[in-house]
N, C-alpha and C. Protein backbone atom coordinates (compact mmCIF):
# COMPACT_ATOMS: atom_id res chain seq x y z
N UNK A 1 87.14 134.71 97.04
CA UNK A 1 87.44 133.84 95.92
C UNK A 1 86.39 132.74 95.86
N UNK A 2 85.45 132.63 94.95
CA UNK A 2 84.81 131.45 94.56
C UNK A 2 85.45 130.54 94.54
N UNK A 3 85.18 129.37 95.26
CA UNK A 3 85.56 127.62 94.99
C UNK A 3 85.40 126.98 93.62
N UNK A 4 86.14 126.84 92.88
CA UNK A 4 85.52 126.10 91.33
C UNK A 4 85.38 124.61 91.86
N UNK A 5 84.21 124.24 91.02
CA UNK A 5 83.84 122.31 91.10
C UNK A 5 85.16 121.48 91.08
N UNK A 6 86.19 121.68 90.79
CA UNK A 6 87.20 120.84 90.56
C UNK A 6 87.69 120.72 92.12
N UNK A 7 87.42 121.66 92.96
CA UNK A 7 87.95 121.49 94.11
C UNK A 7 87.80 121.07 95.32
N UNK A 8 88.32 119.93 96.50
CA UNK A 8 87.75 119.52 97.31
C UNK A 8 88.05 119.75 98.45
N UNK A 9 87.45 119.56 99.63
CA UNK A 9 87.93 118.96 100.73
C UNK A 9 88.70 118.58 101.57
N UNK A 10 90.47 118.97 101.95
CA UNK A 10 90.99 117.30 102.49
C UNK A 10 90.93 117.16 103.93
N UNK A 11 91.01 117.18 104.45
CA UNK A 11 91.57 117.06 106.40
C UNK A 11 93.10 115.90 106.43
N UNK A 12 93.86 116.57 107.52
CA UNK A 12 94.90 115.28 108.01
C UNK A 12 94.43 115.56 109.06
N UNK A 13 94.95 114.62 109.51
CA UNK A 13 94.26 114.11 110.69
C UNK A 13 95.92 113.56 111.98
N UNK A 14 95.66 114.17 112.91
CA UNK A 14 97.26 113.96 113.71
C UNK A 14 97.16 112.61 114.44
N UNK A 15 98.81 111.73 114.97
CA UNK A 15 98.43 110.70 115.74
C UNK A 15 98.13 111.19 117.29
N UNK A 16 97.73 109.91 118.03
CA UNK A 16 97.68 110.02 119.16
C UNK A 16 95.80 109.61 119.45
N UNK A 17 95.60 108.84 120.81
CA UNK A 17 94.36 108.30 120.82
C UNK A 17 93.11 109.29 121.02
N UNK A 18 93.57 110.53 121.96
CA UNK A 18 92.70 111.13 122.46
C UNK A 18 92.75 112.18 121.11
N UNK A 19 93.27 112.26 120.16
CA UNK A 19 93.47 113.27 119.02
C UNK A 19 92.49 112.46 118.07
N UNK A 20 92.47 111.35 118.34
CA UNK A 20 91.35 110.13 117.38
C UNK A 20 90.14 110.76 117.46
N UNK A 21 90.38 110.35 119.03
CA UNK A 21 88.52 110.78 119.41
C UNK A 21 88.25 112.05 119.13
N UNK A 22 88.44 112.90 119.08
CA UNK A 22 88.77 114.49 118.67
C UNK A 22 88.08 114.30 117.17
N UNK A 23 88.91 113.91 116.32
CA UNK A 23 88.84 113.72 114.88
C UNK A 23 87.54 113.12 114.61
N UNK A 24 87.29 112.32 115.28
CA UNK A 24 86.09 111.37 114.53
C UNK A 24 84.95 112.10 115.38
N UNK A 25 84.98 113.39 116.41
CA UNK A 25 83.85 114.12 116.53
C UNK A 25 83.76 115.19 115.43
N UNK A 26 84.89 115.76 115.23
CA UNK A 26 85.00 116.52 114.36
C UNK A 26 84.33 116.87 112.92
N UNK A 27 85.21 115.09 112.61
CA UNK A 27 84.36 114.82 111.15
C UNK A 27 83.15 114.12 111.15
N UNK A 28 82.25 113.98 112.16
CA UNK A 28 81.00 113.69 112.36
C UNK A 28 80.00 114.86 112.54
N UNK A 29 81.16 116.20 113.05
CA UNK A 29 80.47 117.28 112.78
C UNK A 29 80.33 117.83 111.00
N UNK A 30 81.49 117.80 110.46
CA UNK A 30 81.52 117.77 109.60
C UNK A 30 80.40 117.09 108.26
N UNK A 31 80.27 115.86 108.42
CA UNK A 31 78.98 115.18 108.00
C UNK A 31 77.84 115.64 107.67
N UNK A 32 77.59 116.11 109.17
CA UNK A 32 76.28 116.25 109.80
C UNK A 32 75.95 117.70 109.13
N UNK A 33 76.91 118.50 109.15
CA UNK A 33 76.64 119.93 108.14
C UNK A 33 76.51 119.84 106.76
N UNK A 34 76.83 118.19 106.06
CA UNK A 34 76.72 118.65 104.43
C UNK A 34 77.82 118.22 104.15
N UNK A 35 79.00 118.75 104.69
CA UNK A 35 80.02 118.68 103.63
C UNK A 35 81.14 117.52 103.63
N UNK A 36 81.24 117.43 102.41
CA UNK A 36 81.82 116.20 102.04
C UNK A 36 83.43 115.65 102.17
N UNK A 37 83.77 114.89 102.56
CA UNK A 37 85.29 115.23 102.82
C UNK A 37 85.54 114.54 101.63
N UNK A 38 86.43 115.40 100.43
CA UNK A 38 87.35 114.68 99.17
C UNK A 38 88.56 113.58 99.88
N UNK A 39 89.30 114.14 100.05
CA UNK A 39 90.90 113.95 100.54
C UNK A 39 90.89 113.47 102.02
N UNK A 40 91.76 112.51 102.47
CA UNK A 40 91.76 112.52 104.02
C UNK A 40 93.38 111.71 103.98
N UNK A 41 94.10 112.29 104.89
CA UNK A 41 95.80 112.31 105.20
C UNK A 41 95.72 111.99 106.35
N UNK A 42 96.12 110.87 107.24
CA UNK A 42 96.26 110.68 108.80
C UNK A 42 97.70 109.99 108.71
N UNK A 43 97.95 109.96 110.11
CA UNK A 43 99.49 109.29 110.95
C UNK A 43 98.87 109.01 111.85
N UNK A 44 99.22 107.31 112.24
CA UNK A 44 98.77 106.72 113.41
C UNK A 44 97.62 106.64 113.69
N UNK A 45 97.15 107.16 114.79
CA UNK A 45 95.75 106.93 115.07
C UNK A 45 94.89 107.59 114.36
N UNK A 46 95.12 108.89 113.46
CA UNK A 46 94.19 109.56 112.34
C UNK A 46 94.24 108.72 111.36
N UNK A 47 94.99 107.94 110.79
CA UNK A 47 95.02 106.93 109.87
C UNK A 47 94.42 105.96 109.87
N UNK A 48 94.22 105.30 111.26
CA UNK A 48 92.91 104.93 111.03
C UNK A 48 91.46 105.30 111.03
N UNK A 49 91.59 106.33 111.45
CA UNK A 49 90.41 107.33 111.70
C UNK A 49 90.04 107.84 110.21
N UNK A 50 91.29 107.65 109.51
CA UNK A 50 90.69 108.13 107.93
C UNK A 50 90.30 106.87 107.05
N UNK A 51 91.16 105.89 107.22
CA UNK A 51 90.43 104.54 106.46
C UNK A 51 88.83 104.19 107.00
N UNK A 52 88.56 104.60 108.56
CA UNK A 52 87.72 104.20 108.69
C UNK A 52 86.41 105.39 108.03
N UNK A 53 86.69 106.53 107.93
CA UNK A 53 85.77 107.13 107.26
C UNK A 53 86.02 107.16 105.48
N UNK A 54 86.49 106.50 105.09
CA UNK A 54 86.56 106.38 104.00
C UNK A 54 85.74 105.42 103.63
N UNK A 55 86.08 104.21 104.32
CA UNK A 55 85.03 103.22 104.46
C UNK A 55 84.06 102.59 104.58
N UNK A 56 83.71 104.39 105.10
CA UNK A 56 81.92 104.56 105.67
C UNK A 56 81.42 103.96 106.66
N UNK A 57 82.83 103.97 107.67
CA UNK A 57 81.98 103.37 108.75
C UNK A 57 82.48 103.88 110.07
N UNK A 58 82.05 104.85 110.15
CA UNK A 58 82.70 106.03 111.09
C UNK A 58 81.92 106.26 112.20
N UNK A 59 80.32 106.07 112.05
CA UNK A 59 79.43 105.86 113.41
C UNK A 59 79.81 104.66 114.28
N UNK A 60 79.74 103.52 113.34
CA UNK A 60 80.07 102.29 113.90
C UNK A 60 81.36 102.13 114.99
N UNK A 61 82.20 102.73 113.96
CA UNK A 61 84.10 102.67 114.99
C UNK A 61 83.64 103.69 116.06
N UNK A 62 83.25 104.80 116.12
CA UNK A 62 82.70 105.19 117.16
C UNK A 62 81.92 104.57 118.50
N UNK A 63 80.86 104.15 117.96
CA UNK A 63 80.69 103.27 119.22
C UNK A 63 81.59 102.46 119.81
N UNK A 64 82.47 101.61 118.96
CA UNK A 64 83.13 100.39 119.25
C UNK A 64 84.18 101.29 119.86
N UNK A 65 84.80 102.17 119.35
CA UNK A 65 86.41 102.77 120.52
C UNK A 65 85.65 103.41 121.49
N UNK A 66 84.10 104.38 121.98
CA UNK A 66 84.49 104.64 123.06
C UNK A 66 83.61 104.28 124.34
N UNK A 67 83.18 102.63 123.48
CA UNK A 67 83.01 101.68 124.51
C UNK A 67 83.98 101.24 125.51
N UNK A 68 85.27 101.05 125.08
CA UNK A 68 85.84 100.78 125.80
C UNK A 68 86.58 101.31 126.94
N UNK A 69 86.77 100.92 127.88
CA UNK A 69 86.80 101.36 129.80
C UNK A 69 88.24 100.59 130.01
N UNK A 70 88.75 101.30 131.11
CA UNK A 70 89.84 100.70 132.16
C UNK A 70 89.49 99.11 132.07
N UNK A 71 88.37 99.16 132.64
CA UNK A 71 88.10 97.72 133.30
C UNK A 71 87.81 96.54 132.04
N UNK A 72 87.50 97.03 130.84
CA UNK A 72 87.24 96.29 129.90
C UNK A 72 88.44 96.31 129.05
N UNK A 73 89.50 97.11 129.18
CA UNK A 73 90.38 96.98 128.32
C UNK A 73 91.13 95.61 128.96
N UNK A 74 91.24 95.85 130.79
CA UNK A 74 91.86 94.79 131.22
C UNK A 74 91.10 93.57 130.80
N UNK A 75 90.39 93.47 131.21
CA UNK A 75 89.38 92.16 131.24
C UNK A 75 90.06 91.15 129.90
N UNK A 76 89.93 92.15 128.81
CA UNK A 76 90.39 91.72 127.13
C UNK A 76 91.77 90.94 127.73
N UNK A 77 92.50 92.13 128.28
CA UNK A 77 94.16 91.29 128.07
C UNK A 77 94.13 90.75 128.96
N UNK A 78 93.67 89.78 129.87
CA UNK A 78 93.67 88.98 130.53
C UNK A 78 93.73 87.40 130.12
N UNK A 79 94.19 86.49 130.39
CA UNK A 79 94.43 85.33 129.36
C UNK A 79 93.36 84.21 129.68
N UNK A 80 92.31 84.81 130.79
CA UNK A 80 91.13 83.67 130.76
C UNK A 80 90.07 84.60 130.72
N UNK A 81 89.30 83.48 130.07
CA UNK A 81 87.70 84.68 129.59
C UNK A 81 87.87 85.64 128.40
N UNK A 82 89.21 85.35 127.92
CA UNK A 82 88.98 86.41 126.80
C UNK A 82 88.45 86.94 125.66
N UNK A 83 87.49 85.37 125.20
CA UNK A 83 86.89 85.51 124.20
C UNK A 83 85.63 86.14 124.74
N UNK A 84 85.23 85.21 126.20
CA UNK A 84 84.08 85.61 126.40
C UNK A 84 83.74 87.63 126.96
N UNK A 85 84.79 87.56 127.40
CA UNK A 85 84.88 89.62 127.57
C UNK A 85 85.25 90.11 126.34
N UNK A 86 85.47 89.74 125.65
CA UNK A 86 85.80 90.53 124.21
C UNK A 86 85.05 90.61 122.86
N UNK A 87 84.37 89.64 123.04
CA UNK A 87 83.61 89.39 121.99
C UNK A 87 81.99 89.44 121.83
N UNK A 88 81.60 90.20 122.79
CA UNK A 88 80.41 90.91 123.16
C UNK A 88 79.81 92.30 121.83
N UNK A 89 78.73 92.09 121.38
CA UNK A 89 78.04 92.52 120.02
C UNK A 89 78.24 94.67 120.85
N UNK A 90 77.92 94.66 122.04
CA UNK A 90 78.19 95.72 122.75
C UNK A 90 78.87 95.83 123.61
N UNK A 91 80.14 96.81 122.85
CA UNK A 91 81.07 96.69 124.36
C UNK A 91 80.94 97.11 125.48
N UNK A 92 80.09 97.68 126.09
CA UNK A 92 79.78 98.21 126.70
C UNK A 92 78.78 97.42 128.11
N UNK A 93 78.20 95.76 127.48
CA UNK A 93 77.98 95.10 128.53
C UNK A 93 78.79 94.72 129.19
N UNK A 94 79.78 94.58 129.05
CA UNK A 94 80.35 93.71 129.79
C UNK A 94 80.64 93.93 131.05
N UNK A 95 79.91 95.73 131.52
CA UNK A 95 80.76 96.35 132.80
C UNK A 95 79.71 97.51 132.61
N UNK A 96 78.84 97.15 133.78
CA UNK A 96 77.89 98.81 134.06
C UNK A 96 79.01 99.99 134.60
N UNK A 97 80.08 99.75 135.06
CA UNK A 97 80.57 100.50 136.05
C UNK A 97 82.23 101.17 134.44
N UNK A 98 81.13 102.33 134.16
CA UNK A 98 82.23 102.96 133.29
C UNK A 98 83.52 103.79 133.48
N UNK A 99 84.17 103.10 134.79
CA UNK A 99 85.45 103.91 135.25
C UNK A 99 86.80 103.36 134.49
């Protein structure tokens, strides 16, 4: 069956964090081949995974979620230093040690 022009695209996208990261390789594969996503449906963590590619900024949230580590997630919720561990241009200085 030929595709007519009227027709697009959609993905949903499921919750859950490690289903995120999943998704946003996915549709980066997706990208990277051409094709365009029309439609995008998420719950929870695909939901934001779809505003954020809607938004066009889907490399970016990438870096920024899987910068983050054990040791840097604590660091954040910790109630001293928090601006200064959290608010780093790369998350990823704040801790050579990516366990």
């Amino acid at each position: 069956m030929a595709i007519d022009e009227g027709y697009g695209i959609g993905v949903a996208l499921s919750s859950g964090g490690a289903s995120s990261l999943a998704h946003i390789g996915a549709l980066e594969a997706l990208l990277e081949a051409g094709v365009r996503v029309d439609v995008v449906a998420g719950t929870s963590g695909g939901s934001v995974v779809g505003a954020v590619l809607a938004a066009g900024s889907l490399a970016p949230f990438r870096e920024a979620v899987t910068g983050f580590t054990p040791r840097r997630v604590s660091a954040c919720s910790a109630s001293s230093g928090l601006a200064e561990q959290c608010s780093s241009s790369d998350p990823r200085s704040t801790s050579p040690d990516r366990s």
